[in-house]
Protein backbone atom coordinates (compact mmCIF):
# COMPACT_ATOMS: atom_id res chain seq x y z
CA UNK A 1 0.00 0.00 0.00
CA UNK A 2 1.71 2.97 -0.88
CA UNK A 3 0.31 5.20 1.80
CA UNK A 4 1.37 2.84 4.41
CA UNK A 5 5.00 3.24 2.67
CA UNK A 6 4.86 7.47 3.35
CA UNK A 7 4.03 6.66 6.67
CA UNK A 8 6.37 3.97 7.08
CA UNK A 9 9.13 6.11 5.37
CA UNK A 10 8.29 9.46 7.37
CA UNK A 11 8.19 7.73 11.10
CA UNK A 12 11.56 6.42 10.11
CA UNK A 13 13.24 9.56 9.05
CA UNK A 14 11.71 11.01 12.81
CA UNK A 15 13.18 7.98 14.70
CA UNK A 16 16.84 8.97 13.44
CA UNK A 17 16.61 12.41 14.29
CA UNK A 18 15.29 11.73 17.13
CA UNK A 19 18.40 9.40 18.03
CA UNK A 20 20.73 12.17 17.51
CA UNK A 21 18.94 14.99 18.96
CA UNK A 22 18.29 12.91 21.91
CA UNK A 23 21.88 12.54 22.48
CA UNK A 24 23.13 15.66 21.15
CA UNK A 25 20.71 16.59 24.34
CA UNK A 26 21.82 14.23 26.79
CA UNK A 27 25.73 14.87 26.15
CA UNK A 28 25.31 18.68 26.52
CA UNK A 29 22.85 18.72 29.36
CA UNK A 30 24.86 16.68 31.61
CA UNK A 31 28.24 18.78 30.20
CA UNK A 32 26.71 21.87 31.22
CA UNK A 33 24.67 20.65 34.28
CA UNK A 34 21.22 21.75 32.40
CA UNK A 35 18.17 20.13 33.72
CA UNK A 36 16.49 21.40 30.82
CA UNK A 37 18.31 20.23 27.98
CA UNK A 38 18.52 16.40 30.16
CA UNK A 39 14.46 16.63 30.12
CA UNK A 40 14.50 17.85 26.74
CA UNK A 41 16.93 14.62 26.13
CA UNK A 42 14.63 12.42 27.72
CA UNK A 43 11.96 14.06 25.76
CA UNK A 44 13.32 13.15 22.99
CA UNK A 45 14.66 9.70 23.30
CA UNK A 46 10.95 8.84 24.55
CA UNK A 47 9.96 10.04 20.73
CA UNK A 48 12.22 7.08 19.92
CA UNK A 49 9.75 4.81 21.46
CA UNK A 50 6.61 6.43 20.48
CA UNK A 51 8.03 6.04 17.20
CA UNK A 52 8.22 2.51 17.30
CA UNK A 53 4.64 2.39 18.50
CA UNK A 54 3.54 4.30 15.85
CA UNK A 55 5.98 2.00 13.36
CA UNK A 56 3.87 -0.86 15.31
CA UNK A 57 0.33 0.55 14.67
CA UNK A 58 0.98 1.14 10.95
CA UNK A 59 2.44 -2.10 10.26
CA UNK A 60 -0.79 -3.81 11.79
CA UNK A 61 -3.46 -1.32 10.86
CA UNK A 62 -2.63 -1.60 7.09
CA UNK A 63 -3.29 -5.53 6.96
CA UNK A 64 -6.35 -5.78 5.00
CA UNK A 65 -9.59 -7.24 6.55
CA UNK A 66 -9.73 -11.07 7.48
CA UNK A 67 -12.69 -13.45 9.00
CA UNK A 68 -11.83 -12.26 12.67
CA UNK A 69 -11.51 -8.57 11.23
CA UNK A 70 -13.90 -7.96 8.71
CA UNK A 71 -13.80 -4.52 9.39
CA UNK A 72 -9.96 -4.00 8.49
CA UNK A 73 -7.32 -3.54 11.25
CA UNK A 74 -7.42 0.26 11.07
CA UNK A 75 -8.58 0.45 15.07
CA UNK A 76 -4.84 -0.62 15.99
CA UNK A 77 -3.73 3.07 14.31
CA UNK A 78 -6.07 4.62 16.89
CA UNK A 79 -4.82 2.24 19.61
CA UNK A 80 -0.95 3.05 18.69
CA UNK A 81 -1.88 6.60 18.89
CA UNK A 82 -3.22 6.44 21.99
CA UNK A 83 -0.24 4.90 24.07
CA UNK A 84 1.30 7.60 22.19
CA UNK A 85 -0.76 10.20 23.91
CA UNK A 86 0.02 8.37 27.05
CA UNK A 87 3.39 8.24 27.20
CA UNK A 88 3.48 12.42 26.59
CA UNK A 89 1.25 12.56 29.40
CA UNK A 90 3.61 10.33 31.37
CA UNK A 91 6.68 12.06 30.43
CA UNK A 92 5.42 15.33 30.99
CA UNK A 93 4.22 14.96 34.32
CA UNK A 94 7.68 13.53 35.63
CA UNK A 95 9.61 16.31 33.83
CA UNK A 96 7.85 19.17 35.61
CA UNK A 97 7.83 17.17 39.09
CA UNK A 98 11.26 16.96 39.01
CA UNK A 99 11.53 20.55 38.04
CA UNK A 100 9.66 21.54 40.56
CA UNK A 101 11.50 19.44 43.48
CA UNK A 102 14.49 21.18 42.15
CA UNK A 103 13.00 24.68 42.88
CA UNK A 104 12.10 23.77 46.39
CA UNK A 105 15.65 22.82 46.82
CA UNK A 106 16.87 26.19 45.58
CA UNK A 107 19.08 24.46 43.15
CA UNK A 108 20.68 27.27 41.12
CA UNK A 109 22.29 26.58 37.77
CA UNK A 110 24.36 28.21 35.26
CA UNK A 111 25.10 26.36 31.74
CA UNK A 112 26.20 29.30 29.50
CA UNK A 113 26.13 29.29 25.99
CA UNK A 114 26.02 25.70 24.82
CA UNK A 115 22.74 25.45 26.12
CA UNK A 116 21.42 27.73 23.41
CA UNK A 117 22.96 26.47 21.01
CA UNK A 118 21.51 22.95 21.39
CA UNK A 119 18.64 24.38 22.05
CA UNK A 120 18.50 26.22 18.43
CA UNK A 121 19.40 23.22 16.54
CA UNK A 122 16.79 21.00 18.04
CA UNK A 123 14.12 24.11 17.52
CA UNK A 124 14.74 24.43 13.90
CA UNK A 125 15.36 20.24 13.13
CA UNK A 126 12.35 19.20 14.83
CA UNK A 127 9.97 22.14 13.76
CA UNK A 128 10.60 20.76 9.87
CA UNK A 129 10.30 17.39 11.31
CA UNK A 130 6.54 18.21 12.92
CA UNK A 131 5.59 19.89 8.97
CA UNK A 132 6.81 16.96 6.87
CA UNK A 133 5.27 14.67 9.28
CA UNK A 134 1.69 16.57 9.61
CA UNK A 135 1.75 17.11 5.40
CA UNK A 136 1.66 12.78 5.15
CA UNK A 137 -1.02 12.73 8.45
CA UNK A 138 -3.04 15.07 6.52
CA UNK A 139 -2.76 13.06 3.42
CA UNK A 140 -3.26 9.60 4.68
CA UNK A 141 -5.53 10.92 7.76
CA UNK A 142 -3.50 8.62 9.95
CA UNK A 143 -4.47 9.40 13.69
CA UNK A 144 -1.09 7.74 14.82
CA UNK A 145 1.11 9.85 13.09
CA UNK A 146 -0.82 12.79 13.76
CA UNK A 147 0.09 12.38 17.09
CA UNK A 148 3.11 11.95 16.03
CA UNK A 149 3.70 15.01 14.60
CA UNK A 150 2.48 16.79 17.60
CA UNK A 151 4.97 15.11 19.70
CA UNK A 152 7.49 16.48 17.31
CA UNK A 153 5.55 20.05 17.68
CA UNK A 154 6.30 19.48 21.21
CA UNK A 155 9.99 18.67 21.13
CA UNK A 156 10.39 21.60 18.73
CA UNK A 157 8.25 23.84 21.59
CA UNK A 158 10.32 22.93 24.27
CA UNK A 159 13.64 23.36 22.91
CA UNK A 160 12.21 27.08 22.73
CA UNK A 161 11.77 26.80 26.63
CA UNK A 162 15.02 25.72 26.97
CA UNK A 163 16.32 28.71 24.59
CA UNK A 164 14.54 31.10 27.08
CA UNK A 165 15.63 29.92 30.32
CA UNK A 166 19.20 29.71 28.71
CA UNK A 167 18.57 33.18 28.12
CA UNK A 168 16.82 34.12 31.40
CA UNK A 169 20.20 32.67 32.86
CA UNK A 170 22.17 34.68 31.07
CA UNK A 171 21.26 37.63 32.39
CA UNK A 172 21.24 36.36 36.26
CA UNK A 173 18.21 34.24 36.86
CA UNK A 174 19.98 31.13 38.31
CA UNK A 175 16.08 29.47 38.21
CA UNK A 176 15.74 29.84 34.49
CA UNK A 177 16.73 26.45 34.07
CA UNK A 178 14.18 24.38 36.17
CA UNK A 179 11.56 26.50 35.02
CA UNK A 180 12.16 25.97 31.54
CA UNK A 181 11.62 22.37 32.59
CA UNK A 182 8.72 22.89 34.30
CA UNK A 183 7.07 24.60 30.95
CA UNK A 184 8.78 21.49 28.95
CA UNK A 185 7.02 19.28 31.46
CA UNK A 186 3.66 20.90 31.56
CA UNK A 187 3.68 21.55 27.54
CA UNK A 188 4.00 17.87 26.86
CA UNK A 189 1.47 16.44 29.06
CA UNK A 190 -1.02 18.92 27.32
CA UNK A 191 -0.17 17.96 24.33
CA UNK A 192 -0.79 13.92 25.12
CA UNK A 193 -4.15 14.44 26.88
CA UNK A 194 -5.36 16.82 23.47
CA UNK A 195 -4.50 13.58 21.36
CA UNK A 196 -6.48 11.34 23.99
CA UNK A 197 -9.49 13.14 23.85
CA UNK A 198 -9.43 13.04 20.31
CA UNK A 199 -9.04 9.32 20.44
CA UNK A 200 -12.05 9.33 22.80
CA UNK A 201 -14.17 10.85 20.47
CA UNK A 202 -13.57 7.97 17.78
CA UNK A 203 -13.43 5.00 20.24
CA UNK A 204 -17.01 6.28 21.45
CA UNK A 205 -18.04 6.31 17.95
CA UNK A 206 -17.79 9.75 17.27
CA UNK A 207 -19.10 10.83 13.61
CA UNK A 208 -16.64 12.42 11.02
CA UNK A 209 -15.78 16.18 10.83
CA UNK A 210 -18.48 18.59 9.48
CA UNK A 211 -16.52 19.65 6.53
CA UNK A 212 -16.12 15.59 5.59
CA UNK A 213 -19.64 15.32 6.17
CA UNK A 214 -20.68 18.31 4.12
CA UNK A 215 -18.44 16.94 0.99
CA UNK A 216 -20.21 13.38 1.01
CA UNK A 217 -23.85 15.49 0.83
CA UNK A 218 -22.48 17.31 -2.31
CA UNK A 219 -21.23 14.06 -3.87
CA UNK A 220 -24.50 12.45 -3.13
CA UNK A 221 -26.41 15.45 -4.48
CA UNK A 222 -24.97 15.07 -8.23
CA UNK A 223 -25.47 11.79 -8.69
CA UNK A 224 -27.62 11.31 -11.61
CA UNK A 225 -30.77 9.36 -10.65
CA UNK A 226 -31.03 10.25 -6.37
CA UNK A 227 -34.27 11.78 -5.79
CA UNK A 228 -33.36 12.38 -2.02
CA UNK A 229 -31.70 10.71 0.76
CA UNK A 230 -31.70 10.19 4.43
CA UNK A 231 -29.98 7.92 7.24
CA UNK A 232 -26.40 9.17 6.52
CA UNK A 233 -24.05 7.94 9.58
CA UNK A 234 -20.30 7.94 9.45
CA UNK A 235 -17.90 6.54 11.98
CA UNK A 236 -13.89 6.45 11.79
CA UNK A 237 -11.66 3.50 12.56
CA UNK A 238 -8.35 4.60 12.62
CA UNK A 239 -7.74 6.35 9.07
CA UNK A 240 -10.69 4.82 7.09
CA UNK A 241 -14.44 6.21 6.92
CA UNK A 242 -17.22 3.82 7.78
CA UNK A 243 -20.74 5.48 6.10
CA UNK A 244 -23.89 3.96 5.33
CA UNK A 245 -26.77 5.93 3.69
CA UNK A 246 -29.97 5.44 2.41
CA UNK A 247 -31.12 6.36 -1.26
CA UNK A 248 -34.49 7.69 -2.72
CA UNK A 249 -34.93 6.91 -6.44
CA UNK A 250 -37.27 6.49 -8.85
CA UNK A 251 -39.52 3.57 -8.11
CA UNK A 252 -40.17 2.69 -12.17
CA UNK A 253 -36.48 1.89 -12.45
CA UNK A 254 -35.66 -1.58 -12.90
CA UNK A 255 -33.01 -3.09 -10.36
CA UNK A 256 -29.93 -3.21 -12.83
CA UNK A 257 -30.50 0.84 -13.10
CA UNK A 258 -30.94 1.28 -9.04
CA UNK A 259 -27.89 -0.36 -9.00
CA UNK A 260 -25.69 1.02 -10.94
CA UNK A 261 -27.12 4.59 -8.86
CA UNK A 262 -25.88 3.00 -5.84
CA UNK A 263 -22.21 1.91 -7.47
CA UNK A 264 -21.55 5.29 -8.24
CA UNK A 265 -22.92 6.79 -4.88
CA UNK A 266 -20.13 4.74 -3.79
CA UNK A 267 -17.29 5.31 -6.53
CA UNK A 268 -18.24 8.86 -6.22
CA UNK A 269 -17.97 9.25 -2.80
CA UNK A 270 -14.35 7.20 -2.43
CA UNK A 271 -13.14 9.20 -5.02
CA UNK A 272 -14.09 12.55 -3.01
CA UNK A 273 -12.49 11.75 0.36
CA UNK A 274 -9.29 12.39 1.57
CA UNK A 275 -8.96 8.46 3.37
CA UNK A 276 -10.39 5.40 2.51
CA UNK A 277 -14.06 5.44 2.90
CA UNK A 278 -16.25 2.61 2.73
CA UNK A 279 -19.26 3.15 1.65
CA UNK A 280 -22.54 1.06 1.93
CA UNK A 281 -25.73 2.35 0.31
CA UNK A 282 -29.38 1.58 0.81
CA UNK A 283 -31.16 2.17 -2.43
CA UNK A 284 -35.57 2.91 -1.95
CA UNK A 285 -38.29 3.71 -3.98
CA UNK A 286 -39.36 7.26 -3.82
CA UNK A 287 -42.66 8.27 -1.34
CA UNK A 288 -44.93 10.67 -2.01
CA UNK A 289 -44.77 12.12 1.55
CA UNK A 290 -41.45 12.18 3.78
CA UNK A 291 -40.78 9.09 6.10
CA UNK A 292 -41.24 11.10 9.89
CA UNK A 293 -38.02 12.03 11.23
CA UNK A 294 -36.08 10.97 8.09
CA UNK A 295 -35.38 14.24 6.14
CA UNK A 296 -33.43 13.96 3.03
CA UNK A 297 -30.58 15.98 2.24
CA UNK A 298 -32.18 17.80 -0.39
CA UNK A 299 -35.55 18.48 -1.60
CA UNK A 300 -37.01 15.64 -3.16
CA UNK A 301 -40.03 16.41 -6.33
């Protein structure tokens, strides 16, 4: 599947820079005796592993649909993304704990220049690193590595902490360094519980977005033969659409002609999305009066 191959290739290129970053990090936080750039180290090396997760959930999610999956495997994207959201929540909350402990202890620290420095590389590396990687999430509407982008959105955001507490010390604020940590710490555990509750709202069944919604009415609108429609659900599994909707035609058609309406409803409609979208319609024979509760989506004759 060449989708799965972007995202393959993409989560691969992040796992190596994450590698070197991560030690670049850890070598010139524990030089310098910088709290920030260590957390920003271990913030880092823990994209190694939600890498591999992610590596994990694409490899299984893109295995097409088998007798104990008829559905496809694309619910083991959402569940990759999810221990990704976890472990950001995880890390975060550690980082700014131990930040904070240090602060109690007065700990005062001075690393100089070479903090900045790291810091700069890491802000400008992993800032192109969070755009390639949200330009193929986007693409192949892959919930797994949209969280992984964020996570590299997050590394990129607290390397700028680090930059400003490098700077606060600089000019005599011996706590610039543990705070920095503290906003590292508190950044990234907002950033894993956003990409939870947007896993929540798919793993409770949640519907697709409005503008996805509003694309499949126009679709379904053009298509030569539709008198009307009504009973249009979605729901997502991982990066694929799940819709079912039922079709008003004309109810002097013969069956090969209601048919080949309902084929292209669903050509139509594939063609239109973004993702894979599976698409099962329900073709009936037109009323004369409106079922009760079961508007179409335009007006019928």
């Amino acid at each position: 599947m060449k989708s799965s191959g972007e995202l393959t290739r993409i989560t691969l290129i992040g796992l190596a820079l994450n590698v070197g970053l991560g030690l670049l990090k850890l070598v010139g936080g524990i030089l310098v005796t910088s709290a920030a750039l260590i957390a920003d180290a271990v913030h880092s090396l823990s994209d190694v592993a939600t890498d591999l997760i992610a590596l994990f959930g694409i490899r299984l999610s893109s295995r097409p649909a088998d007798e104990s999956h008829p559905y496809g495997h694309g619910r083991l994207d959402s569940i990759a993304a999810s221990l990704v959201g976890t472990a950001l929540i995880i890390g975060g909350g550690i980082i700014a704990w131990r930040a904070v402990e240090s602060i109690i202890d007065f700990e005062e620290r001075f690393p100089g220049y070479p903090m900045l420095l790291v810091a700069a590389i890491s802000i400008v590396s992993k800032e192109w690193m969070y755009r390639a990687t949200r330009r193929v999430a986007r693409r192949t509407s892959s919930p797994a590595l949209s969280a992984n982008a964020w996570h590299h959105r997050s590394d990129a955001l607290s390397s700028v902490a680090v930059f400003i507490g490098g700077a606060a010390i600089l000019v005599g604020w011996g706590y610039g360094d543990q705070a920095a940590a503290l906003v590292i710490g508190l950044m990234v555990a907002g950033i894993g519980a956003n990409n939870i509750w947007k896993l929540f709202q798919e793993f409770s069944e949640g519907s697709i977005s409005r503008e996805e919604r509003r694309r499949i009415e126009n679709v379904v609108g053009q298509v030569p033969g539709i008198l009307g429609w009504h009973q249009l659900r979605t729901r997502m599994v991982g990066r694929e659409i799940f819709m079912d909707i039922h079709v008003l035609v004309d109810p002097d058609i013969s069956l090969s002609e209601a048919h080949d309406i309902c084929s292209a409803v669903e050509q139509r409609v594939s063609q239109a999305m973004d993702r894979p979208t599976n698409v099962i319609v329900h073709c009936e024979p037109v009323e004369k009066t409106p079922p009760p509760g079961k508007s179409g989506g335009f007006p019928r004759p």
